[in-house]
PDB file of N, CA and C in Angstrom:
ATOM      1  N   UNK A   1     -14.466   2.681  12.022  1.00  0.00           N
ATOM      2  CA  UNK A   1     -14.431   3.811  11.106  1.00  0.00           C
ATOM      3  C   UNK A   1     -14.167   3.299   9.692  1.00  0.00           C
ATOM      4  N   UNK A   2     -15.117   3.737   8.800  1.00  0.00           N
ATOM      5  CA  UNK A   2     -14.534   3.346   7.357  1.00  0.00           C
ATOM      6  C   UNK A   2     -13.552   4.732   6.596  1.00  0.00           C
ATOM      7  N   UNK A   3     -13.030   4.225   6.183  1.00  0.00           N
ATOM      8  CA  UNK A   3     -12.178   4.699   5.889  1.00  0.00           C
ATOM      9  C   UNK A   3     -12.761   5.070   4.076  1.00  0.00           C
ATOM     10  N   UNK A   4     -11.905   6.291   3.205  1.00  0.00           N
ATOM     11  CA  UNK A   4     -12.758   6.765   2.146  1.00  0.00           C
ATOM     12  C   UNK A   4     -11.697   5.613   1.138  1.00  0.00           C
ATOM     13  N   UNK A   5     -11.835   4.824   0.478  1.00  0.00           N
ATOM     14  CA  UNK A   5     -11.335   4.143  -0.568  1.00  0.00           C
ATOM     15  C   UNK A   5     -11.637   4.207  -2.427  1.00  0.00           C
ATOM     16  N   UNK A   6     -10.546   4.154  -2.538  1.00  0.00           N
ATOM     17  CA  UNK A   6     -10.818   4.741  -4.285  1.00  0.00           C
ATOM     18  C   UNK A   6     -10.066   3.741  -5.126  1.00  0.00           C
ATOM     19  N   UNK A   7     -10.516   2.903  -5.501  1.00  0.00           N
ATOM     20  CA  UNK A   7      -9.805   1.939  -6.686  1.00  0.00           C
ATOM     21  C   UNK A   7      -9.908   2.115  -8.076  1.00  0.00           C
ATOM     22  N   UNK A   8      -8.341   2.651  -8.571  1.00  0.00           N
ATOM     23  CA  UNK A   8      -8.632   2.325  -9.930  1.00  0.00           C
ATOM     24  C   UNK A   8      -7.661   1.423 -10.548  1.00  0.00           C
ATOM     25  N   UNK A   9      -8.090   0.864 -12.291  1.00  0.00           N
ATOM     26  CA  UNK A   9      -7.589  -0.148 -12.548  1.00  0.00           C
ATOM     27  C   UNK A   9      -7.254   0.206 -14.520  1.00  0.00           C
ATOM     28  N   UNK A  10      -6.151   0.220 -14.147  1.00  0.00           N
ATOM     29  CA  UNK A  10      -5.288   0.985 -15.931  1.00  0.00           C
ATOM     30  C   UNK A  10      -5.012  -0.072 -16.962  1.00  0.00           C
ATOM     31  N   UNK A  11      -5.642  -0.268 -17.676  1.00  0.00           N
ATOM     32  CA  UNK A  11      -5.577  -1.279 -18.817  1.00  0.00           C
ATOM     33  C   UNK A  11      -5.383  -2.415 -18.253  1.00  0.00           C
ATOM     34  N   UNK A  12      -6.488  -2.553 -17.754  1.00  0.00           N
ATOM     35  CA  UNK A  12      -6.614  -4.532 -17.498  1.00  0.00           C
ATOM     36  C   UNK A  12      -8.359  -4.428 -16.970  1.00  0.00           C
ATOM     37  N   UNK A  13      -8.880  -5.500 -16.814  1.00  0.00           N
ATOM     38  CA  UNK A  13     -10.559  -5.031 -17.561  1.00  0.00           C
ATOM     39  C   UNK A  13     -11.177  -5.042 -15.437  1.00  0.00           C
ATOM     40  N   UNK A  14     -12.020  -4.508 -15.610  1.00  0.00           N
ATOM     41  CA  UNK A  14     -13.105  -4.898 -14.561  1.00  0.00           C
ATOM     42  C   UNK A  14     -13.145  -5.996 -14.058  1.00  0.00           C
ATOM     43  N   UNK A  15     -12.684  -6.346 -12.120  1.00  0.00           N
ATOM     44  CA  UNK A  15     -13.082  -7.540 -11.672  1.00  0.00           C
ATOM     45  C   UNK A  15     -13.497  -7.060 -10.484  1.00  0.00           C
ATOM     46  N   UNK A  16     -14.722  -7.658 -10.045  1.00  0.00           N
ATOM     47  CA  UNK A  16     -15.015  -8.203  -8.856  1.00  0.00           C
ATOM     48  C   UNK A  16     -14.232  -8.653  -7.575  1.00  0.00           C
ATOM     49  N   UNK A  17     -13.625 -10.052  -8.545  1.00  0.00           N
ATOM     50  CA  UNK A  17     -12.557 -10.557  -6.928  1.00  0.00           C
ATOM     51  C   UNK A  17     -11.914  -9.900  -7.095  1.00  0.00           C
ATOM     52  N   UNK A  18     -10.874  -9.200  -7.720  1.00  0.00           N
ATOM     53  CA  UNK A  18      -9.914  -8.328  -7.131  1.00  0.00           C
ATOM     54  C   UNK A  18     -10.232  -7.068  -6.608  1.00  0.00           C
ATOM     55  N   UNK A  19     -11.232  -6.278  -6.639  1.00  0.00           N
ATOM     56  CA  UNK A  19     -11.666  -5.417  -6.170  1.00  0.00           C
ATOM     57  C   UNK A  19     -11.719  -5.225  -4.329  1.00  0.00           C
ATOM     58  N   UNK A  20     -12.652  -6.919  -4.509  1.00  0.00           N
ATOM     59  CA  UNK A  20     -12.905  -7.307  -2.855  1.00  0.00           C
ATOM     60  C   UNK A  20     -11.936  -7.442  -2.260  1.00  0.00           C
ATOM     61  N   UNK A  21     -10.777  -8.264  -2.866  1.00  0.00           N
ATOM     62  CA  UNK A  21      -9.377  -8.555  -1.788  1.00  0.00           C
ATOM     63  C   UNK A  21      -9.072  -7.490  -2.191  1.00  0.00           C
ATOM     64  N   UNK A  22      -9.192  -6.092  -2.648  1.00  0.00           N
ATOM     65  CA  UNK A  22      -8.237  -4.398  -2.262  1.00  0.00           C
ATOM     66  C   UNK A  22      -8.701  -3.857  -1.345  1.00  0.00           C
ATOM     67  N   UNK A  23     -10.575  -4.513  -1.352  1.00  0.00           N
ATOM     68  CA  UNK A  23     -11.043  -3.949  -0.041  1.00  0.00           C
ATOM     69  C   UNK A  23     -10.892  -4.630   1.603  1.00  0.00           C
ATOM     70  N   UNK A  24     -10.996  -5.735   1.131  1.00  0.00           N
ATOM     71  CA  UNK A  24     -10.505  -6.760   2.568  1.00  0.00           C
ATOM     72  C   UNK A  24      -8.782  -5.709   3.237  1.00  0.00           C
ATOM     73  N   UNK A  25      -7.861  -5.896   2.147  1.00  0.00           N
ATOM     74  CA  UNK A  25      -6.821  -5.655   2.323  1.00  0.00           C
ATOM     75  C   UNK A  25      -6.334  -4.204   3.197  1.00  0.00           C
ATOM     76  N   UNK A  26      -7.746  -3.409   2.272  1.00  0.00           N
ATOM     77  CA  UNK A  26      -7.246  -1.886   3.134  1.00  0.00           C
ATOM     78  C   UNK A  26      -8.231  -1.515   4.354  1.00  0.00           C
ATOM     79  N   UNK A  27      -9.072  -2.398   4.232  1.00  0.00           N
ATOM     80  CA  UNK A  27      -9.574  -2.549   5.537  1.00  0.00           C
ATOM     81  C   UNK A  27      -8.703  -2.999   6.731  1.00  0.00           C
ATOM     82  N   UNK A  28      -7.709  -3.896   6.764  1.00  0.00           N
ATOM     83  CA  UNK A  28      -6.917  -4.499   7.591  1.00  0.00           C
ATOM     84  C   UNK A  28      -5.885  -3.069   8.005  1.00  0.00           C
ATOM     85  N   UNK A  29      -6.102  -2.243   7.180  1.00  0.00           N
ATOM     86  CA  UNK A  29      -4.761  -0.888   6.975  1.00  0.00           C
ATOM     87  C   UNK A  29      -5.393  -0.179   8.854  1.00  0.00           C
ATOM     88  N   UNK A  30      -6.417   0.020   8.854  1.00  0.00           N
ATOM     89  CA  UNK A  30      -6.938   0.549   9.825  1.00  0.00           C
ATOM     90  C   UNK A  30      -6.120  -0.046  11.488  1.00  0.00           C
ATOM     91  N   UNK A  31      -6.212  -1.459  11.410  1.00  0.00           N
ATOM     92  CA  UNK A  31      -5.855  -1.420  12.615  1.00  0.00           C
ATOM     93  C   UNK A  31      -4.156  -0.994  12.978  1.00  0.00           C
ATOM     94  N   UNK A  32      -3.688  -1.082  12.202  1.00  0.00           N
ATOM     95  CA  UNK A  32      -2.197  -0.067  12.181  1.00  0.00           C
ATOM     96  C   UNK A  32      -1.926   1.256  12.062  1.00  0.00           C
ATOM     97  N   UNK A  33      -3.233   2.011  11.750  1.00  0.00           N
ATOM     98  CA  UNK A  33      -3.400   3.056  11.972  1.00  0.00           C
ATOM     99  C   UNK A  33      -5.002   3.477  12.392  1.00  0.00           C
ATOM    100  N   UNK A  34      -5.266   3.828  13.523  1.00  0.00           N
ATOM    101  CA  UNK A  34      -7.349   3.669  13.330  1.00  0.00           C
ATOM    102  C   UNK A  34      -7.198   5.268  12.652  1.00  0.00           C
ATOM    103  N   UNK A  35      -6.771   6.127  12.790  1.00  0.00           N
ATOM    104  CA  UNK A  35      -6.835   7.193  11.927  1.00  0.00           C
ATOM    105  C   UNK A  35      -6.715   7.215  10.427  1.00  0.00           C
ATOM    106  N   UNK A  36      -6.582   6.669   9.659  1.00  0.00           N
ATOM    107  CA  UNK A  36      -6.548   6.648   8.556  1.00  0.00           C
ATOM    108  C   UNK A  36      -8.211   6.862   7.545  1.00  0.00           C
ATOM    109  N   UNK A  37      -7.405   8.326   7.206  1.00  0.00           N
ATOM    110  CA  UNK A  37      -8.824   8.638   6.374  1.00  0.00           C
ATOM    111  C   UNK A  37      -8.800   8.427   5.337  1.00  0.00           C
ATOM    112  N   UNK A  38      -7.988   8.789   3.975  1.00  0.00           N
ATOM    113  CA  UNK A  38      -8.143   7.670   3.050  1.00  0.00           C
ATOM    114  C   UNK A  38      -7.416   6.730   2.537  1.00  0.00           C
ATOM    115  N   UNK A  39      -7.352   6.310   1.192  1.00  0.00           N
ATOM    116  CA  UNK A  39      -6.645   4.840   0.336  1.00  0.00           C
ATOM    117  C   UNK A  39      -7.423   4.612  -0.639  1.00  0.00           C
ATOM    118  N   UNK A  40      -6.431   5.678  -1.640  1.00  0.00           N
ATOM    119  CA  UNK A  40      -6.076   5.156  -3.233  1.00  0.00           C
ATOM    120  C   UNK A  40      -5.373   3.874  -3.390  1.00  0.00           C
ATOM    121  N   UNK A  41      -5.867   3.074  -4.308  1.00  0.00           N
ATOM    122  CA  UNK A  41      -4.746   1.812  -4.735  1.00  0.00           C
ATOM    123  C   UNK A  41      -5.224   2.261  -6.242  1.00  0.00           C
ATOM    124  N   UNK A  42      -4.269   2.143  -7.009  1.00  0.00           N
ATOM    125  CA  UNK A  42      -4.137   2.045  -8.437  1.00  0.00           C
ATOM    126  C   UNK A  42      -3.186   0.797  -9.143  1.00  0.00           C
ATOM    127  N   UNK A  43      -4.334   0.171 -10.033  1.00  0.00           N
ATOM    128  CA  UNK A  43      -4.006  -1.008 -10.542  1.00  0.00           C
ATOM    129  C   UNK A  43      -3.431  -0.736 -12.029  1.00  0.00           C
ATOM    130  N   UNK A  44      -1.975  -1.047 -12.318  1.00  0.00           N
ATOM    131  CA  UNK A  44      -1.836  -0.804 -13.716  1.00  0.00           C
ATOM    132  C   UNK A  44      -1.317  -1.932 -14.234  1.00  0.00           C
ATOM    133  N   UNK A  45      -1.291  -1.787 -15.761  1.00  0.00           N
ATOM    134  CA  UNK A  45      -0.881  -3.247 -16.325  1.00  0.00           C
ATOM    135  C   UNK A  45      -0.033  -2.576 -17.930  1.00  0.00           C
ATOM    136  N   UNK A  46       1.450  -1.884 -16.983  1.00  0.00           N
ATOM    137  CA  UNK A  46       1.522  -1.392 -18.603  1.00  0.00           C
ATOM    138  C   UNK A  46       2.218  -1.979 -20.137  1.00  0.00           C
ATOM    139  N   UNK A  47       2.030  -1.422 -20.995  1.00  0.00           N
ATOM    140  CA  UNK A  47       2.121  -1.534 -22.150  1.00  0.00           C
ATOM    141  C   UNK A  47       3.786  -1.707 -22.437  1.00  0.00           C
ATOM    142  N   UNK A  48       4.258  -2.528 -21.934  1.00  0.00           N
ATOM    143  CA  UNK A  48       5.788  -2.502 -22.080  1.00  0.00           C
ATOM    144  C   UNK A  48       6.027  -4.113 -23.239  1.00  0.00           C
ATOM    145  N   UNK A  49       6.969  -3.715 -23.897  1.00  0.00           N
ATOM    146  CA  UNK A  49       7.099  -4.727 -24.948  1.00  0.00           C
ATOM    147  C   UNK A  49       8.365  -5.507 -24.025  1.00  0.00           C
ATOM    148  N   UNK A  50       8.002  -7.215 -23.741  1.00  0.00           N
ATOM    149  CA  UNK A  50       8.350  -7.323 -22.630  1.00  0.00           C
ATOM    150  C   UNK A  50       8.548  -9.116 -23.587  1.00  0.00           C
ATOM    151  N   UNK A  51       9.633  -9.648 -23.397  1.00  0.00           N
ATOM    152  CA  UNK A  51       9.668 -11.142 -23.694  1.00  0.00           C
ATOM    153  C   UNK A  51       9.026 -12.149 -22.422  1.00  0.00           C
ATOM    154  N   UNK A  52       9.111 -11.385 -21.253  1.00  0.00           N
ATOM    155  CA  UNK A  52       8.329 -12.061 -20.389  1.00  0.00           C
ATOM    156  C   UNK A  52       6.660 -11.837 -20.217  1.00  0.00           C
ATOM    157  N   UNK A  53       5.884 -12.137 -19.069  1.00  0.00           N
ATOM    158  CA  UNK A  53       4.710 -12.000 -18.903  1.00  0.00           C
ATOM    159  C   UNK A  53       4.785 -10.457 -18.200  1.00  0.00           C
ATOM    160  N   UNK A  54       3.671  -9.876 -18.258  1.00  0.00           N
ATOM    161  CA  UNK A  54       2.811  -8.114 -18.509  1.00  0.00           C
ATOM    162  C   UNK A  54       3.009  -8.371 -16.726  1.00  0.00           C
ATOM    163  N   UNK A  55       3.487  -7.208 -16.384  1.00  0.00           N
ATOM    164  CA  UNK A  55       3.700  -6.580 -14.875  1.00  0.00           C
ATOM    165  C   UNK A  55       2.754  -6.249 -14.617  1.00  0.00           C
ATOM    166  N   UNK A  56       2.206  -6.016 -13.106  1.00  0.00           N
ATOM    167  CA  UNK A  56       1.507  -5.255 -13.060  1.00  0.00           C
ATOM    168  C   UNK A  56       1.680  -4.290 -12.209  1.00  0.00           C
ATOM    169  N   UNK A  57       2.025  -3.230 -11.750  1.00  0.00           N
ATOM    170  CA  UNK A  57       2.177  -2.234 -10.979  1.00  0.00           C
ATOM    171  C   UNK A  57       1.159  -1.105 -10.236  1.00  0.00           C
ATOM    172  N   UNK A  58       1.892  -1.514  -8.928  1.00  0.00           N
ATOM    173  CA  UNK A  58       0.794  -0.968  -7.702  1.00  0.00           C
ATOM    174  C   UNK A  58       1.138   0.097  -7.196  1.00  0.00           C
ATOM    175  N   UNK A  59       0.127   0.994  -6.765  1.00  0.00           N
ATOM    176  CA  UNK A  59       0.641   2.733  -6.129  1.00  0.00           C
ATOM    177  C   UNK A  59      -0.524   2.725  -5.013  1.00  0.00           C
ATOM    178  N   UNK A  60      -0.265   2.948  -4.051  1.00  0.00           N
ATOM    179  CA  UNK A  60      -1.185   3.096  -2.746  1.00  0.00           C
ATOM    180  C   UNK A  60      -0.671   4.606  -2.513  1.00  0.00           C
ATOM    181  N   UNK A  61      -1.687   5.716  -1.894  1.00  0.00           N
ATOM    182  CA  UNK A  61      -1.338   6.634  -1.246  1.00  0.00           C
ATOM    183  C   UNK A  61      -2.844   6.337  -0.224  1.00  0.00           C
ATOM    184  N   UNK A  62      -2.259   6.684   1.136  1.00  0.00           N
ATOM    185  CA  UNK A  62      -2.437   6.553   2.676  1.00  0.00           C
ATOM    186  C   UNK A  62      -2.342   7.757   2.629  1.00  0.00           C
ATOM    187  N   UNK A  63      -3.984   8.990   3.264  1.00  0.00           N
ATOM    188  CA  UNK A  63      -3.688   9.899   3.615  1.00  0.00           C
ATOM    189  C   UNK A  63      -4.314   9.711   5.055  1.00  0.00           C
ATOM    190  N   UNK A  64      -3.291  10.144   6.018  1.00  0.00           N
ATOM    191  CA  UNK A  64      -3.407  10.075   7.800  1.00  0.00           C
ATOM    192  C   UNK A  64      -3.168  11.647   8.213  1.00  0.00           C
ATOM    193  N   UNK A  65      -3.615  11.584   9.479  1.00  0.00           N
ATOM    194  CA  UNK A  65      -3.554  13.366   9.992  1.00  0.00           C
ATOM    195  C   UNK A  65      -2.087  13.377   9.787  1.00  0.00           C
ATOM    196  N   UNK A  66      -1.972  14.327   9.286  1.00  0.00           N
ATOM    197  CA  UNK A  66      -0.758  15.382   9.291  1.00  0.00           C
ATOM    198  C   UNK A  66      -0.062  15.063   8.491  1.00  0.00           C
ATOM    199  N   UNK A  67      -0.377  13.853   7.268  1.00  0.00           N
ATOM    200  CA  UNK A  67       0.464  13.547   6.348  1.00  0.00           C
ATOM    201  C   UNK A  67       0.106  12.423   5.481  1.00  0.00           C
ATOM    202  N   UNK A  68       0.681  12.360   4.511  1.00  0.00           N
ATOM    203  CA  UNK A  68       0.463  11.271   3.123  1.00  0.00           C
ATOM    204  C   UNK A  68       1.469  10.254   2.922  1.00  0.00           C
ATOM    205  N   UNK A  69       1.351   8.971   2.908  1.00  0.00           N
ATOM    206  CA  UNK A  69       1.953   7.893   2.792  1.00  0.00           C
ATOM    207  C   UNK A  69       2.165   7.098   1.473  1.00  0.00           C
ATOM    208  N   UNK A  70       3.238   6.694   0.496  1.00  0.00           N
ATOM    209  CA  UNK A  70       2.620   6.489  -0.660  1.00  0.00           C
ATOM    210  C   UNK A  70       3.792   5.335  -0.896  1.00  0.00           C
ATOM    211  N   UNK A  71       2.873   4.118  -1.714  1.00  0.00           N
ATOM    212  CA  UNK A  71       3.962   2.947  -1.724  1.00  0.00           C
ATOM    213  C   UNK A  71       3.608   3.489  -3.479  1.00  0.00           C
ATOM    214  N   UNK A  72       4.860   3.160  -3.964  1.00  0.00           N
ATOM    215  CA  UNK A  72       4.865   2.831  -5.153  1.00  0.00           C
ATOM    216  C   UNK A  72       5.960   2.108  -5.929  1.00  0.00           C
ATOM    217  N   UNK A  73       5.182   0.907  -5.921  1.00  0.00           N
ATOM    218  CA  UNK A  73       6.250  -0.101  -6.480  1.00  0.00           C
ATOM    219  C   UNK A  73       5.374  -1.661  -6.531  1.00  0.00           C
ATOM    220  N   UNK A  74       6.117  -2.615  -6.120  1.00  0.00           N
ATOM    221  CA  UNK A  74       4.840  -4.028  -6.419  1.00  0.00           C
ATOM    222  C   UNK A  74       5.060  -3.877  -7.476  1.00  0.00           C
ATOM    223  N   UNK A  75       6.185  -4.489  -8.196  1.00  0.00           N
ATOM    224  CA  UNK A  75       5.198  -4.960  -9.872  1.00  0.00           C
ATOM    225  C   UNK A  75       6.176  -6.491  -9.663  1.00  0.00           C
ATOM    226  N   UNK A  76       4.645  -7.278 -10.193  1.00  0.00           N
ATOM    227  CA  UNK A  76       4.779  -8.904 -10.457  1.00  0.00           C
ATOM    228  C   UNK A  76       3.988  -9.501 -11.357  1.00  0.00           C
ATOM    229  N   UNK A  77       4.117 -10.229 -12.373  1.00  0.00           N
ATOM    230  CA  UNK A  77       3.350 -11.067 -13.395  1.00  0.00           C
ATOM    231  C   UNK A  77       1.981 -11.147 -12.374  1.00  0.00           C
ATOM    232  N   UNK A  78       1.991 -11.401 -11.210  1.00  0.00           N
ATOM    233  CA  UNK A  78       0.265 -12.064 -10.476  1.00  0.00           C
ATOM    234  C   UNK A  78       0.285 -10.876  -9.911  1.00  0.00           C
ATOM    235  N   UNK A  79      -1.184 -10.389  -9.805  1.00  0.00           N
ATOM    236  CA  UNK A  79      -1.765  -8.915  -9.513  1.00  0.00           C
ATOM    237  C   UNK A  79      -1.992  -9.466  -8.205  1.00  0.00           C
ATOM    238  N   UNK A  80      -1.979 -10.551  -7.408  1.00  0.00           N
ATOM    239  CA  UNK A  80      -2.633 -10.953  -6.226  1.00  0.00           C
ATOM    240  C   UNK A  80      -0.989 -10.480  -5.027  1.00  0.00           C
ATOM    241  N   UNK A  81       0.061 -11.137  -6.065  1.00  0.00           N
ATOM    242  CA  UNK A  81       1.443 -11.059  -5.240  1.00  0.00           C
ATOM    243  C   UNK A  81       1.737  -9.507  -5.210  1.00  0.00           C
ATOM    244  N   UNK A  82       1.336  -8.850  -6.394  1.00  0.00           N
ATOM    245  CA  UNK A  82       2.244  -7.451  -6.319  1.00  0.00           C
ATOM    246  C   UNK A  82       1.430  -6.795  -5.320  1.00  0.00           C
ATOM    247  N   UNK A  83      -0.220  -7.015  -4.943  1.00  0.00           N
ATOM    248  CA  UNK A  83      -0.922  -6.431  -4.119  1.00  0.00           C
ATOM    249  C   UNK A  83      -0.559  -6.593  -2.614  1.00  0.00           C
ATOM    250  N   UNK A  84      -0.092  -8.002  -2.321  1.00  0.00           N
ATOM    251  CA  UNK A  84       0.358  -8.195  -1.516  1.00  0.00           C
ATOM    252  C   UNK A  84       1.508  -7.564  -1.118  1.00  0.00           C
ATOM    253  N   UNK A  85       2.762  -7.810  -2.017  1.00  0.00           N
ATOM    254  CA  UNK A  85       3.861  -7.369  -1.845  1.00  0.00           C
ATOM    255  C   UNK A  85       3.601  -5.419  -1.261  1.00  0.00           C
ATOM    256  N   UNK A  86       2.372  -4.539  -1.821  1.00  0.00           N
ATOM    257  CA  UNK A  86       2.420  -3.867  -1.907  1.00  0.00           C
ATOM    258  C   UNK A  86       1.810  -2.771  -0.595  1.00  0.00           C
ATOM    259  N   UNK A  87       1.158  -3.631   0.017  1.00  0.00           N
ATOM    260  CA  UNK A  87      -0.233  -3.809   0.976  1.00  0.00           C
ATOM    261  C   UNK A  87       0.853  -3.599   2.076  1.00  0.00           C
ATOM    262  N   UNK A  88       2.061  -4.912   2.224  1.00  0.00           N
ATOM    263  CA  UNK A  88       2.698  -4.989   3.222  1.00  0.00           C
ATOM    264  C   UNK A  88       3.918  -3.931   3.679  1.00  0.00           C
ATOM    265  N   UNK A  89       3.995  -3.377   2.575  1.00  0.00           N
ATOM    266  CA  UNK A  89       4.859  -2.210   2.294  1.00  0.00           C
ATOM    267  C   UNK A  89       4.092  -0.966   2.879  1.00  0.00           C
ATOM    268  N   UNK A  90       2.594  -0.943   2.829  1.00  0.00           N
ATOM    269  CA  UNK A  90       2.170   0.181   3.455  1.00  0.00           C
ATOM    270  C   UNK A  90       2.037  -0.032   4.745  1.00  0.00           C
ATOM    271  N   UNK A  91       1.853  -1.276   5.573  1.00  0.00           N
ATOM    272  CA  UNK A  91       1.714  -1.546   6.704  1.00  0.00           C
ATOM    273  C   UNK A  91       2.815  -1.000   7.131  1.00  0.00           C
ATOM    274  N   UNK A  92       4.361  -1.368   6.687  1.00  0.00           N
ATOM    275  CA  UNK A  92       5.186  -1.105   7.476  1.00  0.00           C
ATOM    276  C   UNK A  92       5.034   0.382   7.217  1.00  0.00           C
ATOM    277  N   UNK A  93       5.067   1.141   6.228  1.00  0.00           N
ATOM    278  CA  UNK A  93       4.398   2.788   6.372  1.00  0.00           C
ATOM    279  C   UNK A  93       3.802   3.330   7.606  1.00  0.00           C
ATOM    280  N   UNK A  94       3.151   2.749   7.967  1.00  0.00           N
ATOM    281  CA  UNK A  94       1.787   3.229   9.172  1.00  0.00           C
ATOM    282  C   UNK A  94       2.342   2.839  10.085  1.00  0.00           C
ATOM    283  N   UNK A  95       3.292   1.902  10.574  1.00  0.00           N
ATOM    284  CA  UNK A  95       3.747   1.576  11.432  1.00  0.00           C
ATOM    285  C   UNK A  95       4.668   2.417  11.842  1.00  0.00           C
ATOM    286  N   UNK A  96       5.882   2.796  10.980  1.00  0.00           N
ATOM    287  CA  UNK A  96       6.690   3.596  11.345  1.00  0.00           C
ATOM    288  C   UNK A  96       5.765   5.146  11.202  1.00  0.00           C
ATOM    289  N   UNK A  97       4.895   5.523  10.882  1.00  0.00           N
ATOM    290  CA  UNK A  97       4.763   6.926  10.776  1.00  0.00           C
ATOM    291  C   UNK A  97       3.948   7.142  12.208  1.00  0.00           C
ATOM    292  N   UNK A  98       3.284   5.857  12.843  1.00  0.00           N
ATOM    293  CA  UNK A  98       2.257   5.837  13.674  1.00  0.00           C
ATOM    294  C   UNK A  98       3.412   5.954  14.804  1.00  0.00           C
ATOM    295  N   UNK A  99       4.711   5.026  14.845  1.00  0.00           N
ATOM    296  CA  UNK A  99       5.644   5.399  15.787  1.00  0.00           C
ATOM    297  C   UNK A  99       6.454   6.814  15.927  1.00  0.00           C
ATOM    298  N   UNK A 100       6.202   7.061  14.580  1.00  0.00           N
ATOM    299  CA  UNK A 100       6.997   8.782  14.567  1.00  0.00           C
ATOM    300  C   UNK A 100       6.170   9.832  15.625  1.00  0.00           C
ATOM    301  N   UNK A 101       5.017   9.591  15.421  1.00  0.00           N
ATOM    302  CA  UNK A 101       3.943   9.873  16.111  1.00  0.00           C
ATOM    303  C   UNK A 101       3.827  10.248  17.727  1.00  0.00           C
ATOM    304  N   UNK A 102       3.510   9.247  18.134  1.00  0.00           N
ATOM    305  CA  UNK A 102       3.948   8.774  19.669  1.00  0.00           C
ATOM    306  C   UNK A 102       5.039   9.193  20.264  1.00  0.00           C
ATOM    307  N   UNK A 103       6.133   9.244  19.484  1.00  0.00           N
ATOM    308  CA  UNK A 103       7.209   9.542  19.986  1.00  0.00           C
ATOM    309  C   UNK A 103       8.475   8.369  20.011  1.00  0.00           C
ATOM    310  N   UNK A 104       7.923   7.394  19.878  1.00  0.00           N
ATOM    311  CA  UNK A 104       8.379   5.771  19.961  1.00  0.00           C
ATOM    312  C   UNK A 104      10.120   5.872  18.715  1.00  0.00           C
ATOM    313  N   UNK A 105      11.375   6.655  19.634  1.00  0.00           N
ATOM    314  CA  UNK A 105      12.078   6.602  18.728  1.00  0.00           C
ATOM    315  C   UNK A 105      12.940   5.781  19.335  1.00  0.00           C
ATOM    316  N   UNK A 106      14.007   4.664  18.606  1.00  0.00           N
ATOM    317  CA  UNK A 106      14.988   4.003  18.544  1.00  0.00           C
ATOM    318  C   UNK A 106      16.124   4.750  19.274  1.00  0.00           C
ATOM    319  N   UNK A 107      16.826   4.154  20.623  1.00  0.00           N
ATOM    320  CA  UNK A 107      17.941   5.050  21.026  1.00  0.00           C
ATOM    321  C   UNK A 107      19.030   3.697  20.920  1.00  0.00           C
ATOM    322  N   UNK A 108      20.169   4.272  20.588  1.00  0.00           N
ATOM    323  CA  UNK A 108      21.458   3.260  20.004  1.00  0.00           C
ATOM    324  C   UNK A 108      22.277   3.751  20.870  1.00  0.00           C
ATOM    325  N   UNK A 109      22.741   2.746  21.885  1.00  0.00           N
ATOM    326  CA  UNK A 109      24.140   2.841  22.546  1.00  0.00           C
ATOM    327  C   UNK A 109      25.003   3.442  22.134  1.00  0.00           C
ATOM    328  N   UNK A 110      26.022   4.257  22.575  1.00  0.00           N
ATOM    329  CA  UNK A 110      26.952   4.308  21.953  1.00  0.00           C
ATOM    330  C   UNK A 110      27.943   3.334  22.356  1.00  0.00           C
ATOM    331  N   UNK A 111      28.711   2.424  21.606  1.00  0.00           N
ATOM    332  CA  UNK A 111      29.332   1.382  21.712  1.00  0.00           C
ATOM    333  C   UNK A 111      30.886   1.574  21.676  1.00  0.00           C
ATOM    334  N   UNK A 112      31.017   2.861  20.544  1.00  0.00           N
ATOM    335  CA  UNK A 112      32.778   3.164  21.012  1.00  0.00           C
ATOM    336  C   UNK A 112      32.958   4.156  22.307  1.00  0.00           C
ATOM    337  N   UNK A 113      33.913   3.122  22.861  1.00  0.00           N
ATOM    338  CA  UNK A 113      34.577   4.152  24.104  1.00  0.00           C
ATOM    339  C   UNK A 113      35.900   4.262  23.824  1.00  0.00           C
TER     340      UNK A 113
END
C-alpha cells in the first residue's frame, strides 16, 4: 500500500537527495503500521540569529485509522540527523499506538505487600 506523502521544505532550497531519503524513510513507516494513510514531513531551517550553525527542524504528522500522530521536534545543524532523530520518534509513535490498538497493554505486579 502506498501510503499519501507530502513534503515540504521552509527556507532552505530544493533537493533531490533529501527528498528521496524522506521517501525511503516513510516508506519504512508502513511496516510498523500497514495502515497508515498518510505523512506530512515538514522541513524547516529557521531564521534564528544563532552564534552557532542554522537548525533545522522537523514535524511529521502520521494520520492512521482513528487517529493522528505528530512528532515535532528533531532540530540538529545536519538535516540527515534531525530526520533521523525524527523518523525514529515516529516509529516509536506507531508502535505504541499500533499496541494501544490490539490491546497489547503493560500489566505491573504489584510489588508492595
Amino acid at each position: 500500500m502506498q501510503i499519501d506523502l507530502k513534503i515540504t521544505l521552509r527556507d532552505l532550497p530544493h533537493s533531490d537527495a533529501l527528498e528521496t531519503h524522506i521517501r525511503e524513510k516513510a516508506q519504512k513507516l508502513e511496516k510498523f503500521h500497514p495502515h497508515l494513510t498518510s505523512c506530512r514531513v515538514v522541513i524547516e531551517q529557521p531564521h534564528k540569529h544563532q552564534h552557532q550553525g542554522r537548525h533545522f527542524d522537523i514535524h511529521i504528522d502520521l494520520t492512521v485509522p482513528g487517529g493522528e500522530l505528530v512528532v515535532n521536534r528533531a532540530s540538529h545543524e545536519d538535516v540527515y540527523v534531525a530526520l533521523r532523530d525524527a523518523f525514529d520518534a515516529a516509529v516509536r509513535q506507531l508502535e505504541d499506538y499500533a499496541r494501544r490498538q490490539r490491546g497489547d497493554i503493560k500489566t505491573h505486579s504489584d510489588t508492595r505487600q
